[in-house]
PDB file of N, CA and C in Angstrom:
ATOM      1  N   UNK A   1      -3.111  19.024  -7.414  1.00  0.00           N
ATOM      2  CA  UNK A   1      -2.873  17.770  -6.751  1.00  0.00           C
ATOM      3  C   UNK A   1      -1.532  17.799  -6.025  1.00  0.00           C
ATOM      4  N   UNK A   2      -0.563  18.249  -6.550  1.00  0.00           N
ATOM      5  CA  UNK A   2       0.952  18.320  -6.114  1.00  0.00           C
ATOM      6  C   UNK A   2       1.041  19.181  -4.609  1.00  0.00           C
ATOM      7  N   UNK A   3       0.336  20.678  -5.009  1.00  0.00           N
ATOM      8  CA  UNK A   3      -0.012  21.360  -3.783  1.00  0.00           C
ATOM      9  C   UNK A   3      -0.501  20.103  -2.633  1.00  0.00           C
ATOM     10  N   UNK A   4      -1.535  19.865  -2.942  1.00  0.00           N
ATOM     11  CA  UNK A   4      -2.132  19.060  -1.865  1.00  0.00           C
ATOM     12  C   UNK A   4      -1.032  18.319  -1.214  1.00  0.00           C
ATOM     13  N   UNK A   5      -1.114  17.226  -2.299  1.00  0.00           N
ATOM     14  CA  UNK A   5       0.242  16.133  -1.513  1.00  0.00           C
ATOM     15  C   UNK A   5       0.979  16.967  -0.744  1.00  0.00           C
ATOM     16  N   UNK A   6       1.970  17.563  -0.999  1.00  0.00           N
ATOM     17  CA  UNK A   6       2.933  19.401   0.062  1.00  0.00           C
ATOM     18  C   UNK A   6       2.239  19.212   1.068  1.00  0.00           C
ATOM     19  N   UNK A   7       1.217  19.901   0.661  1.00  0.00           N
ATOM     20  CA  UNK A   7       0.949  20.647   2.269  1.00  0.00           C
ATOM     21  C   UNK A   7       0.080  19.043   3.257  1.00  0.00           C
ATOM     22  N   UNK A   8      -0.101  18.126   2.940  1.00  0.00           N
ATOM     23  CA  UNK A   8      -0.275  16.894   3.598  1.00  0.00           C
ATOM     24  C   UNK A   8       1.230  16.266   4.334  1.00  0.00           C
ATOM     25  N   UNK A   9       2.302  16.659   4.058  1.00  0.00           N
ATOM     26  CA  UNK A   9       3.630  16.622   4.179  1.00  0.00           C
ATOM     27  C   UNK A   9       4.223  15.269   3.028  1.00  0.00           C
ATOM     28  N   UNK A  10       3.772  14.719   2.150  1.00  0.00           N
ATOM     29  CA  UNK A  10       4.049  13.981   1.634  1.00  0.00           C
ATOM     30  C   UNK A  10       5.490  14.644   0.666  1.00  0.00           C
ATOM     31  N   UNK A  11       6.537  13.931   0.667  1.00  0.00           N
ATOM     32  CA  UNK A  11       7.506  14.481  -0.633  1.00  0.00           C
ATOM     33  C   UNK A  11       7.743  13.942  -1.991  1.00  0.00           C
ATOM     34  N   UNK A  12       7.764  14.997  -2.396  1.00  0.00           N
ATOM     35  CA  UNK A  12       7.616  14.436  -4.075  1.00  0.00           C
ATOM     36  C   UNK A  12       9.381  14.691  -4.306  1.00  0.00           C
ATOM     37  N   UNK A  13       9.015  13.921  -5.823  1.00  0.00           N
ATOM     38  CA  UNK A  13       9.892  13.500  -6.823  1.00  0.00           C
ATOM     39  C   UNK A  13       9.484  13.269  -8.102  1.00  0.00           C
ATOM     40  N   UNK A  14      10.888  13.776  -8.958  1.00  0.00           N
ATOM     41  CA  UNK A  14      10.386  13.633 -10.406  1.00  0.00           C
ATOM     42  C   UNK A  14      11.198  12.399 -10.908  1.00  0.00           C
ATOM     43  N   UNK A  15      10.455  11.726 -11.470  1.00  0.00           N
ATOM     44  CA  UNK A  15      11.224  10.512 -12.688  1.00  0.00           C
ATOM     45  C   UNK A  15      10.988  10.917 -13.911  1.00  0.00           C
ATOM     46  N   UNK A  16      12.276  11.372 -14.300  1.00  0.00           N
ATOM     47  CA  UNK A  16      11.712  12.073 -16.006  1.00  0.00           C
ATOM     48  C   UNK A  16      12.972  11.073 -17.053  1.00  0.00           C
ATOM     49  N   UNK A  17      12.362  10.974 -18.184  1.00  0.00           N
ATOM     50  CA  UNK A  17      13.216  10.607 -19.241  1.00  0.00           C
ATOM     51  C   UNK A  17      13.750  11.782 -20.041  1.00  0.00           C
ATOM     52  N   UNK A  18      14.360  12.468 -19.002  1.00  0.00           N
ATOM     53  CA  UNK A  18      14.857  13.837 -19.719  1.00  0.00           C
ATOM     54  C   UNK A  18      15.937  13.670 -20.397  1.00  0.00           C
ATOM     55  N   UNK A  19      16.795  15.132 -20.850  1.00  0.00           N
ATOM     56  CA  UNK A  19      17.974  15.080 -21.698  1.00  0.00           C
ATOM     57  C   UNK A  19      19.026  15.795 -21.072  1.00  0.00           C
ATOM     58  N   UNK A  20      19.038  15.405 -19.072  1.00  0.00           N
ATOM     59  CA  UNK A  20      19.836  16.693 -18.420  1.00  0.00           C
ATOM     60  C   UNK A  20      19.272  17.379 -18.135  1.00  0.00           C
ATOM     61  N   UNK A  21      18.399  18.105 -18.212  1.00  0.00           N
ATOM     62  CA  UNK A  21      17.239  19.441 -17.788  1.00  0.00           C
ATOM     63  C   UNK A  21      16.185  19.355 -17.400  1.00  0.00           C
ATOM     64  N   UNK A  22      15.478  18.084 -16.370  1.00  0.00           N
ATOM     65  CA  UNK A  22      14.867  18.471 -15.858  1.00  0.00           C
ATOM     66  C   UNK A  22      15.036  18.942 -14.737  1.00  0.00           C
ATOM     67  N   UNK A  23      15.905  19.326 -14.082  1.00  0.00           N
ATOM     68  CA  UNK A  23      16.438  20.507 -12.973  1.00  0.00           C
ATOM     69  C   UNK A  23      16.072  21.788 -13.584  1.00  0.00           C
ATOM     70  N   UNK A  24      16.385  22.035 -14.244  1.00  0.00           N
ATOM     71  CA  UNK A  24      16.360  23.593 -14.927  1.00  0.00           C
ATOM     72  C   UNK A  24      15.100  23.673 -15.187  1.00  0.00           C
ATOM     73  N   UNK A  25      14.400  23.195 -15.931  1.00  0.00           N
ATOM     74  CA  UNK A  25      12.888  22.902 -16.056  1.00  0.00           C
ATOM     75  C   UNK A  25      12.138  23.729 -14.997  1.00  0.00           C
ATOM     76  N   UNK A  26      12.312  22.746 -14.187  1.00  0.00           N
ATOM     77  CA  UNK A  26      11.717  22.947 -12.582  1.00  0.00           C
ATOM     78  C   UNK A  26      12.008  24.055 -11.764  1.00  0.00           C
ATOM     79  N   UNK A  27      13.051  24.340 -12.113  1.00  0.00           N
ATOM     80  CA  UNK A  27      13.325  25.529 -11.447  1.00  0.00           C
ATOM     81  C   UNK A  27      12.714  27.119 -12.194  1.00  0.00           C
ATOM     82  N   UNK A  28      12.867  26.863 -13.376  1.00  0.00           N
ATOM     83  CA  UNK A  28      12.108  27.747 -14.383  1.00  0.00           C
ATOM     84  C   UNK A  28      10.562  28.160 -13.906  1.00  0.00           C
ATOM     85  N   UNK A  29       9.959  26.856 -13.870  1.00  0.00           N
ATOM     86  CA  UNK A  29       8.558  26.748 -13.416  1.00  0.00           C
ATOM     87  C   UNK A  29       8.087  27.377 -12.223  1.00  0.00           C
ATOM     88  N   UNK A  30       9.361  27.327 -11.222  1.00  0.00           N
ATOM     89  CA  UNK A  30       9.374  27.877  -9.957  1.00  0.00           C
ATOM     90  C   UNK A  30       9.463  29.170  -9.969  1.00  0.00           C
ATOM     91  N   UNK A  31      10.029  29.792 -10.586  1.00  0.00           N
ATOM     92  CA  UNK A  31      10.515  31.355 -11.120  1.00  0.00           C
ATOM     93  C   UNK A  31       9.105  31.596 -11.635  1.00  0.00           C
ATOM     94  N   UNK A  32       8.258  31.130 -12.683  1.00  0.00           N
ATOM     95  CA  UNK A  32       7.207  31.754 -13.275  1.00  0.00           C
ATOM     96  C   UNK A  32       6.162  31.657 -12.575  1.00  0.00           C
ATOM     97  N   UNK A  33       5.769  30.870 -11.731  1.00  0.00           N
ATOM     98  CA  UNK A  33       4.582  30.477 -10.995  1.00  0.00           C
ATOM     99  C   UNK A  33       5.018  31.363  -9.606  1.00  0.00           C
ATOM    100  N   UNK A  34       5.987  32.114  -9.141  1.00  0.00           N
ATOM    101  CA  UNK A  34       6.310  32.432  -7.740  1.00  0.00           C
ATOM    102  C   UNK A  34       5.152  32.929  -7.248  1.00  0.00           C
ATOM    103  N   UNK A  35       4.721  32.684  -5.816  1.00  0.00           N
ATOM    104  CA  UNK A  35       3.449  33.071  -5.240  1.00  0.00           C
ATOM    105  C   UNK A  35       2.209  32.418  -5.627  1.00  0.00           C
ATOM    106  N   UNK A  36       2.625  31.618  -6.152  1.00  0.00           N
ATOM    107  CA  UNK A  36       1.206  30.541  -6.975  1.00  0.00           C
ATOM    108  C   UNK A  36       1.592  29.027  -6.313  1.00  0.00           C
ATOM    109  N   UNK A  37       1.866  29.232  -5.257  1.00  0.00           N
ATOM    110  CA  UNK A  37       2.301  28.117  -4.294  1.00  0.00           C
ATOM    111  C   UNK A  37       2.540  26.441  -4.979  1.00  0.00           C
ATOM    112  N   UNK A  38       4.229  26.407  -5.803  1.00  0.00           N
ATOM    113  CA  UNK A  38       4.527  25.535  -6.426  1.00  0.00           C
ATOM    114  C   UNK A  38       5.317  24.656  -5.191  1.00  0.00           C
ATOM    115  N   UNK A  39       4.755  23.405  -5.296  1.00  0.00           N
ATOM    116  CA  UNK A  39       5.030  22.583  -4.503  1.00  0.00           C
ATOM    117  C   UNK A  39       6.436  22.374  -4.664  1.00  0.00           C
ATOM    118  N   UNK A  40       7.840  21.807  -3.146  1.00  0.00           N
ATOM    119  CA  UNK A  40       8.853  21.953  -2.934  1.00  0.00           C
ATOM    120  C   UNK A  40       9.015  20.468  -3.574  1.00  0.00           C
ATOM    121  N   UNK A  41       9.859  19.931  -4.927  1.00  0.00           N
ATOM    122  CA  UNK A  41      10.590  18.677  -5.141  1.00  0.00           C
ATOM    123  C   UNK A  41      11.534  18.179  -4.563  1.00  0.00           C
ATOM    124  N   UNK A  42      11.653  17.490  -3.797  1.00  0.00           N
ATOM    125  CA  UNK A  42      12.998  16.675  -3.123  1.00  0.00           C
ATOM    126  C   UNK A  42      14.200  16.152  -3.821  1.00  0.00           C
ATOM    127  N   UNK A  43      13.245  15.682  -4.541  1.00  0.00           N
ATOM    128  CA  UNK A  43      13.926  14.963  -5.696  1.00  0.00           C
ATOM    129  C   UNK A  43      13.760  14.964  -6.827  1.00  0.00           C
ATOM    130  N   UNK A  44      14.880  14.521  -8.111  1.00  0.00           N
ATOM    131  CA  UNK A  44      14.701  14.463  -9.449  1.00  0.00           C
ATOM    132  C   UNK A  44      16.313  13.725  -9.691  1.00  0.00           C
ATOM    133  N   UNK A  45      15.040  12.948 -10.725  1.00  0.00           N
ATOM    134  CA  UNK A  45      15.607  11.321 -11.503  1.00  0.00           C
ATOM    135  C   UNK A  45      15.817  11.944 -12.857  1.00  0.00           C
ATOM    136  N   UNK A  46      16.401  12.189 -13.644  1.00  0.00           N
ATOM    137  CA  UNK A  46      16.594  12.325 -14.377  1.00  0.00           C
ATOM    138  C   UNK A  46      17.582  11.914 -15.697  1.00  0.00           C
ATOM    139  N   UNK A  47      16.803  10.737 -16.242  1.00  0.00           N
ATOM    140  CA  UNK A  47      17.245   9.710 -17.082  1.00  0.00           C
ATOM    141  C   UNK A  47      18.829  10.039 -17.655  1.00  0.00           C
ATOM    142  N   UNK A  48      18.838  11.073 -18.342  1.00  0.00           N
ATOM    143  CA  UNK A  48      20.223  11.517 -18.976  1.00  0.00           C
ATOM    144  C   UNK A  48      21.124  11.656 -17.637  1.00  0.00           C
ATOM    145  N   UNK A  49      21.105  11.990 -16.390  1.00  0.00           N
ATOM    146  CA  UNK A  49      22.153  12.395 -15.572  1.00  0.00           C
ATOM    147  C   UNK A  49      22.940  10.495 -15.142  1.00  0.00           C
ATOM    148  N   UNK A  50      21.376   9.740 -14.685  1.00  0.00           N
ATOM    149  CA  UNK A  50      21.542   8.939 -13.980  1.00  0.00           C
ATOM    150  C   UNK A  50      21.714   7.607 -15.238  1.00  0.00           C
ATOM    151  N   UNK A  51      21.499   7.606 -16.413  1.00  0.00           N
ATOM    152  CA  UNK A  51      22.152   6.897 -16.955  1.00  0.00           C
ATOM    153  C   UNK A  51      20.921   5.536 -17.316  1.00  0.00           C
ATOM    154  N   UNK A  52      19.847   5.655 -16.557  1.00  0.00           N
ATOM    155  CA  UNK A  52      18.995   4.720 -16.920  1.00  0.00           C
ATOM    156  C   UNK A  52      17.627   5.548 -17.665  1.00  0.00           C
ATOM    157  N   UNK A  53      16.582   4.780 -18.287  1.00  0.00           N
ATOM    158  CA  UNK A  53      15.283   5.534 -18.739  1.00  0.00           C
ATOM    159  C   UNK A  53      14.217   4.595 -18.026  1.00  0.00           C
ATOM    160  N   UNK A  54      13.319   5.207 -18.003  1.00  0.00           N
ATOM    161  CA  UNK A  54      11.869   4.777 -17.565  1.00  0.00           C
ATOM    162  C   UNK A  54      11.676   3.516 -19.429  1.00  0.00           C
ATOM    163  N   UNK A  55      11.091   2.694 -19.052  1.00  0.00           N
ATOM    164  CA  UNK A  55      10.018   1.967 -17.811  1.00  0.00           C
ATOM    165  C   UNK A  55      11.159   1.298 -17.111  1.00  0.00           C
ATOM    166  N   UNK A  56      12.609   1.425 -16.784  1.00  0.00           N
ATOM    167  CA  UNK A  56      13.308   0.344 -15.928  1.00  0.00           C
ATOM    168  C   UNK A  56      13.252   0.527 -14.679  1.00  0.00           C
ATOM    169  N   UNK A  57      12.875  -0.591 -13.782  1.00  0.00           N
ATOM    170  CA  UNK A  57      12.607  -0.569 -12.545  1.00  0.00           C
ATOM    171  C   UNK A  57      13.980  -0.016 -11.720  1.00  0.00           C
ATOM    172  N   UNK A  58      15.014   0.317 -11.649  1.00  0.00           N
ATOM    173  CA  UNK A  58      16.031   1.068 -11.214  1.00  0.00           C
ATOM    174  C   UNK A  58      15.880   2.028 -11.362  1.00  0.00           C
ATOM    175  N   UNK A  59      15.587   3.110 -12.199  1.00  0.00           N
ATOM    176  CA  UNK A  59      15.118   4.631 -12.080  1.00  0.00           C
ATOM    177  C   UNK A  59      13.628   4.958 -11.008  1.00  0.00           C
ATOM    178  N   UNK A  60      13.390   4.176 -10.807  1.00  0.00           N
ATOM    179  CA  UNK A  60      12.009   4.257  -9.813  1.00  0.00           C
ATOM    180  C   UNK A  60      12.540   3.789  -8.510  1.00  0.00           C
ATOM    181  N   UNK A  61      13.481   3.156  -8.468  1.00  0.00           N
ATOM    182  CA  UNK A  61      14.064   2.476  -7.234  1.00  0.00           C
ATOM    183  C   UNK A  61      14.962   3.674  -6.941  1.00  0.00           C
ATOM    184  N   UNK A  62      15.804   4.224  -7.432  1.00  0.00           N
ATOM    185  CA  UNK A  62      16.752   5.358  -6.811  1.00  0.00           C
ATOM    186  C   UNK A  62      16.066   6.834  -6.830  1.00  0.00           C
ATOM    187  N   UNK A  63      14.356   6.487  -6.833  1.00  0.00           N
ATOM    188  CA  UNK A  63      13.749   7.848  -6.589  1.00  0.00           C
ATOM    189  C   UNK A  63      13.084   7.528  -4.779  1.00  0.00           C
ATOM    190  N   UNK A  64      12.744   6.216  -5.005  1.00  0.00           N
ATOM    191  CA  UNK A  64      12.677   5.805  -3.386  1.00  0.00           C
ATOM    192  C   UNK A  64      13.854   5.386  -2.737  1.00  0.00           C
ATOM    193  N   UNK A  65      15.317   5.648  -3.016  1.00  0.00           N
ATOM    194  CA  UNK A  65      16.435   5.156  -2.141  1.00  0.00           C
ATOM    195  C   UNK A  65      16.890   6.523  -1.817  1.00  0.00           C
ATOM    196  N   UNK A  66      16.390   7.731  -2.857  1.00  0.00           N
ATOM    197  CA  UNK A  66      16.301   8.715  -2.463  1.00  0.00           C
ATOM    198  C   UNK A  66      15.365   9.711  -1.432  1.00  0.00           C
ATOM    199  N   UNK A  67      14.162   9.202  -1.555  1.00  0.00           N
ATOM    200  CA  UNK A  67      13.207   9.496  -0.811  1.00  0.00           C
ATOM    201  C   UNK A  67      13.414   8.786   0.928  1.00  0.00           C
ATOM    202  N   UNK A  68      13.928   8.093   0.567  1.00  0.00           N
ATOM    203  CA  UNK A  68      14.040   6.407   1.959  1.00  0.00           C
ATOM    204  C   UNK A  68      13.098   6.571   2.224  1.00  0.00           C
ATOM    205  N   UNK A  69      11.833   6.196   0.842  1.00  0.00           N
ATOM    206  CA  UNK A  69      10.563   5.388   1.064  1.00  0.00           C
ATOM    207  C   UNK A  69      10.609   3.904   0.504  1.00  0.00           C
ATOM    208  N   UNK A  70       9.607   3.170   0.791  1.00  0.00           N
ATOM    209  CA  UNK A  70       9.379   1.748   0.400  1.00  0.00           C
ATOM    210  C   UNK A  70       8.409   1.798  -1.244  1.00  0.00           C
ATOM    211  N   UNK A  71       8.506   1.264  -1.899  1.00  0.00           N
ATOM    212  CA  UNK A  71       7.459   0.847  -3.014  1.00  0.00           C
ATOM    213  C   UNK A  71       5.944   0.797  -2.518  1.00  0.00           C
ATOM    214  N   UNK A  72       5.501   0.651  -1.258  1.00  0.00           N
ATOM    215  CA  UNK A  72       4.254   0.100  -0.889  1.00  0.00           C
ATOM    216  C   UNK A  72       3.750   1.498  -0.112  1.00  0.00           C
ATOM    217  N   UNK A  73       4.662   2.492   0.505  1.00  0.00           N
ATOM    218  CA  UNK A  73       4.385   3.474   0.664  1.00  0.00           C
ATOM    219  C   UNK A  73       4.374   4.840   0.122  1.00  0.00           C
ATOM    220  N   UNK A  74       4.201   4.729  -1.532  1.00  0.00           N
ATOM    221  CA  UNK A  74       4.761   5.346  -2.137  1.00  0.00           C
ATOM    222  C   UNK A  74       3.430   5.069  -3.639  1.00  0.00           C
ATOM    223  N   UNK A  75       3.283   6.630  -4.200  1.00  0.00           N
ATOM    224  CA  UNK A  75       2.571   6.699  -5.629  1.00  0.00           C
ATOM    225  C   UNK A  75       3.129   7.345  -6.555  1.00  0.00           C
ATOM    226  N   UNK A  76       3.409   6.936  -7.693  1.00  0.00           N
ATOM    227  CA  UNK A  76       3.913   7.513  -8.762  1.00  0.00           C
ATOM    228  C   UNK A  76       2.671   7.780  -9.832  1.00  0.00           C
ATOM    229  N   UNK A  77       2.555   9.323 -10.156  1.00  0.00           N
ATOM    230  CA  UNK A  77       2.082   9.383 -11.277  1.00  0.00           C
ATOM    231  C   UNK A  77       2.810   9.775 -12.261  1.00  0.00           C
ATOM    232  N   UNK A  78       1.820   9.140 -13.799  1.00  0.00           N
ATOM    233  CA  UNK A  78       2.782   9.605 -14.967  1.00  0.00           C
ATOM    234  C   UNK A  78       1.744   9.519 -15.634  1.00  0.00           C
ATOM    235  N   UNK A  79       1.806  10.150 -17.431  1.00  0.00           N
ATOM    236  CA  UNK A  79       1.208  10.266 -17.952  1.00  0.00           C
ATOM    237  C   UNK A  79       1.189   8.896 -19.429  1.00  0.00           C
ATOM    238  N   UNK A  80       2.167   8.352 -19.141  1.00  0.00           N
ATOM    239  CA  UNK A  80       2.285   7.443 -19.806  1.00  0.00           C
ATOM    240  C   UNK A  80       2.381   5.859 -19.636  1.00  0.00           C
ATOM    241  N   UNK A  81       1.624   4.737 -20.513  1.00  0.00           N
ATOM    242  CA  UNK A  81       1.070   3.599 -19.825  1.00  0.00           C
ATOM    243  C   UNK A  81       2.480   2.812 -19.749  1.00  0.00           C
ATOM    244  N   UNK A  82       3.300   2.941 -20.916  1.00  0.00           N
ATOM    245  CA  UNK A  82       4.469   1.845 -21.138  1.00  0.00           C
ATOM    246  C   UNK A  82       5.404   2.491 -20.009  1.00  0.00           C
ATOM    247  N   UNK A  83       5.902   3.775 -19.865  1.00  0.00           N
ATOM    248  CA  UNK A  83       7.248   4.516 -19.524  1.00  0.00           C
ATOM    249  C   UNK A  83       6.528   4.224 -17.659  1.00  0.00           C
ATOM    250  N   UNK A  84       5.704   4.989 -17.750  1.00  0.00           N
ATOM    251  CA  UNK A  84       5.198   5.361 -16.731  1.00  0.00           C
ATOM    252  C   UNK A  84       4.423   4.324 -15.614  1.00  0.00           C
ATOM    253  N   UNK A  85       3.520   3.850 -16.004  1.00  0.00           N
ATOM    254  CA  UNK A  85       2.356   2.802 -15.423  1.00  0.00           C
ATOM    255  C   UNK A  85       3.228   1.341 -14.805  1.00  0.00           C
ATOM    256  N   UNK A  86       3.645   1.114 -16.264  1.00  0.00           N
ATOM    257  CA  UNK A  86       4.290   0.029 -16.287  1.00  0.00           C
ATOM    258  C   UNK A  86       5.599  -0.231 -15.878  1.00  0.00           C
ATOM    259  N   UNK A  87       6.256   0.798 -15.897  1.00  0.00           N
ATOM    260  CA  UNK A  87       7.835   1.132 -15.213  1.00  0.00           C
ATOM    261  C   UNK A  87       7.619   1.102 -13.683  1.00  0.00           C
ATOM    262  N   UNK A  88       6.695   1.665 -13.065  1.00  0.00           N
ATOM    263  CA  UNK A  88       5.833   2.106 -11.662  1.00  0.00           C
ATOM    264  C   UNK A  88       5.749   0.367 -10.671  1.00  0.00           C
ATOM    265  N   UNK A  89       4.912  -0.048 -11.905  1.00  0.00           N
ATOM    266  CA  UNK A  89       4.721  -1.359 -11.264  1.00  0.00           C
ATOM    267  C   UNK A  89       5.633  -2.152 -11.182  1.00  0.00           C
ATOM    268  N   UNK A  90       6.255  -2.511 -11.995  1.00  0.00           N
ATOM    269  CA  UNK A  90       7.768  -3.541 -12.388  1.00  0.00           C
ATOM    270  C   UNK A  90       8.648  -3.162 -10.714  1.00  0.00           C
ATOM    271  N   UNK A  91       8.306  -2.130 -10.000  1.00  0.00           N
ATOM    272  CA  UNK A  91       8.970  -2.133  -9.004  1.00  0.00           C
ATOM    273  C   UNK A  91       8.464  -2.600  -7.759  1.00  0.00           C
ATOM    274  N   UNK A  92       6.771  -2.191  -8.215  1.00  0.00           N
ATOM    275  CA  UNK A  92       5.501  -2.283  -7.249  1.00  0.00           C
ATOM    276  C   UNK A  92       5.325  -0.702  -6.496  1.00  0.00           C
ATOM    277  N   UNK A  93       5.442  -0.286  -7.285  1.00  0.00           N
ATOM    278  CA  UNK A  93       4.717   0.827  -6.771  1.00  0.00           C
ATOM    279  C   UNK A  93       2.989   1.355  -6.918  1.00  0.00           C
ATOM    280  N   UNK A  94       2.313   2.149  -5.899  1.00  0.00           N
ATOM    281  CA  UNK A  94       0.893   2.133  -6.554  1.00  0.00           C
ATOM    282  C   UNK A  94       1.403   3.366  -7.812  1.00  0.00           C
ATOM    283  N   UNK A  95       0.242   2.893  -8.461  1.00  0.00           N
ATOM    284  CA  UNK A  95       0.008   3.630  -9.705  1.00  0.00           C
ATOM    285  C   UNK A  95      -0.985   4.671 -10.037  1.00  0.00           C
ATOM    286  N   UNK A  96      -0.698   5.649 -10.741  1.00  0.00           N
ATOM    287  CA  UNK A  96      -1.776   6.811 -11.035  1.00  0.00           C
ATOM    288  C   UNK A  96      -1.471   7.038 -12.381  1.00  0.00           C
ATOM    289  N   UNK A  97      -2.460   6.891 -13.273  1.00  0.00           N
ATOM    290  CA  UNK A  97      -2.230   7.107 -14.519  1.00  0.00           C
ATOM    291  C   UNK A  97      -2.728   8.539 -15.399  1.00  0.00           C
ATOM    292  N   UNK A  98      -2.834   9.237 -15.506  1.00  0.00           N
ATOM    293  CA  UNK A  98      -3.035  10.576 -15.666  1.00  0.00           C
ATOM    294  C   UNK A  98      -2.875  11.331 -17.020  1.00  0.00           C
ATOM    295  N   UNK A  99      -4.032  10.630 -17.347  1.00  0.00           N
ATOM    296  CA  UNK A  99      -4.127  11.006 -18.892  1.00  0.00           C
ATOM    297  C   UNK A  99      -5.064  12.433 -19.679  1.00  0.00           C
ATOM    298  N   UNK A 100      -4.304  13.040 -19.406  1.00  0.00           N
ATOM    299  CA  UNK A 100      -4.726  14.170 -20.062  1.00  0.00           C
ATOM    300  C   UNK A 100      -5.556  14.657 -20.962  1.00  0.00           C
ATOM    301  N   UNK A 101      -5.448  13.772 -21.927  1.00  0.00           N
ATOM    302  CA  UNK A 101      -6.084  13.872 -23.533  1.00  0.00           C
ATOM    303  C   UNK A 101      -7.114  13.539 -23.747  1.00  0.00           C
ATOM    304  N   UNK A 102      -7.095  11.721 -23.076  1.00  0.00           N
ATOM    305  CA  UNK A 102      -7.691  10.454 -23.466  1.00  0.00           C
ATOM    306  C   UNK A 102      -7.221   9.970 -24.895  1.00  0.00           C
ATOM    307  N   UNK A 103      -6.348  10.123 -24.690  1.00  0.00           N
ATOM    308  CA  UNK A 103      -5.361   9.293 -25.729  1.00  0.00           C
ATOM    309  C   UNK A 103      -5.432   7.758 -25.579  1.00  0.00           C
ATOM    310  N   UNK A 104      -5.022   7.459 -24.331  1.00  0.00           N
ATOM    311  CA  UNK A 104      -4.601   6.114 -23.745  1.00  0.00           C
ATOM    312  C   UNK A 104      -5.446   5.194 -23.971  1.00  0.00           C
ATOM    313  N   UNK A 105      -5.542   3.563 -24.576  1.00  0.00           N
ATOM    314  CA  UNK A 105      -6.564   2.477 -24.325  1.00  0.00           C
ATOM    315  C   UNK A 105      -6.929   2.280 -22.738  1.00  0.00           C
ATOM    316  N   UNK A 106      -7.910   2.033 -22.352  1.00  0.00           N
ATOM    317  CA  UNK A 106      -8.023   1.511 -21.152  1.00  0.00           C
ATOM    318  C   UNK A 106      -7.372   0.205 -20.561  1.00  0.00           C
ATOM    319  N   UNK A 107      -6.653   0.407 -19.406  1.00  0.00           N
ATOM    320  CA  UNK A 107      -6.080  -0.783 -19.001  1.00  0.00           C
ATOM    321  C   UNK A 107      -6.780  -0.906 -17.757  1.00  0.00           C
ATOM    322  N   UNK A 108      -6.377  -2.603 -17.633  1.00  0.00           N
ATOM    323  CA  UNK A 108      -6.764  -3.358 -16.600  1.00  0.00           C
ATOM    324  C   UNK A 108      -5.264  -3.449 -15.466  1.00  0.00           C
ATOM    325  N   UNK A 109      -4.845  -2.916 -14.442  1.00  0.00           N
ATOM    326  CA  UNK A 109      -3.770  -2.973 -13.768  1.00  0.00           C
ATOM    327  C   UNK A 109      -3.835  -4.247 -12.337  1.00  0.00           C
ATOM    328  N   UNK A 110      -3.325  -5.012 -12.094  1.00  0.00           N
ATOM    329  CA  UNK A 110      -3.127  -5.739 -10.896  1.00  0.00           C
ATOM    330  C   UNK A 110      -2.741  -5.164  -9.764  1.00  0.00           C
TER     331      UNK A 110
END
């Protein structure tokens, strides 16, 4: 999916509730996957650097003040309903919920 978005020219960004490392992370990933066409990140939010955590609508806001996109032109996925879904919206962003497991209850979103 990430590929896709790339090569559509769309730019991504990460909002992570990390501990400082999701830079390193990412870059790791980039190193192991080389030639397995890992999509280019623009950006990364990363809770421990920037001082806020997901679900607060300010960590989603300085991933689009970074991007200089709008909330309405803009999708965040995450894998989680409280951090993620619900952090997403509180700003108005569209939402993608991306549940892996099927862990998650089903929600009803506005």
């Amino acid at each position: 999916m990430l590929q896709s978005l790339a090569a559509a020219s769309y730019r991504l960004a990460v909002v992570s509730n990390a501990a400082g490392t999701i830079a390193q992370q990412l870059e790791r990933a980039r190193r192991l996957l080389a030639g397995q066409g890992m999509p280019q990140v623009t950006t990364i939010i990363d809770s421990h650097v920037v001082g806020i955590r997901k679900p607060d609508a300010w960590i989603f806001q300085l991933a689009l003040d970074a991007l200089d996109v709008t909330a309405d032109h803009s999708v965040y996925a995450g894998d989680s309903v409280r951090f993620d879904v619900l952090g997403a919206q509180a700003v108005g962003l569209h939402r993608l919920h991306v549940d892996l497991y099927g862990s998650a209850p089903a929600i009803t979103l506005k």
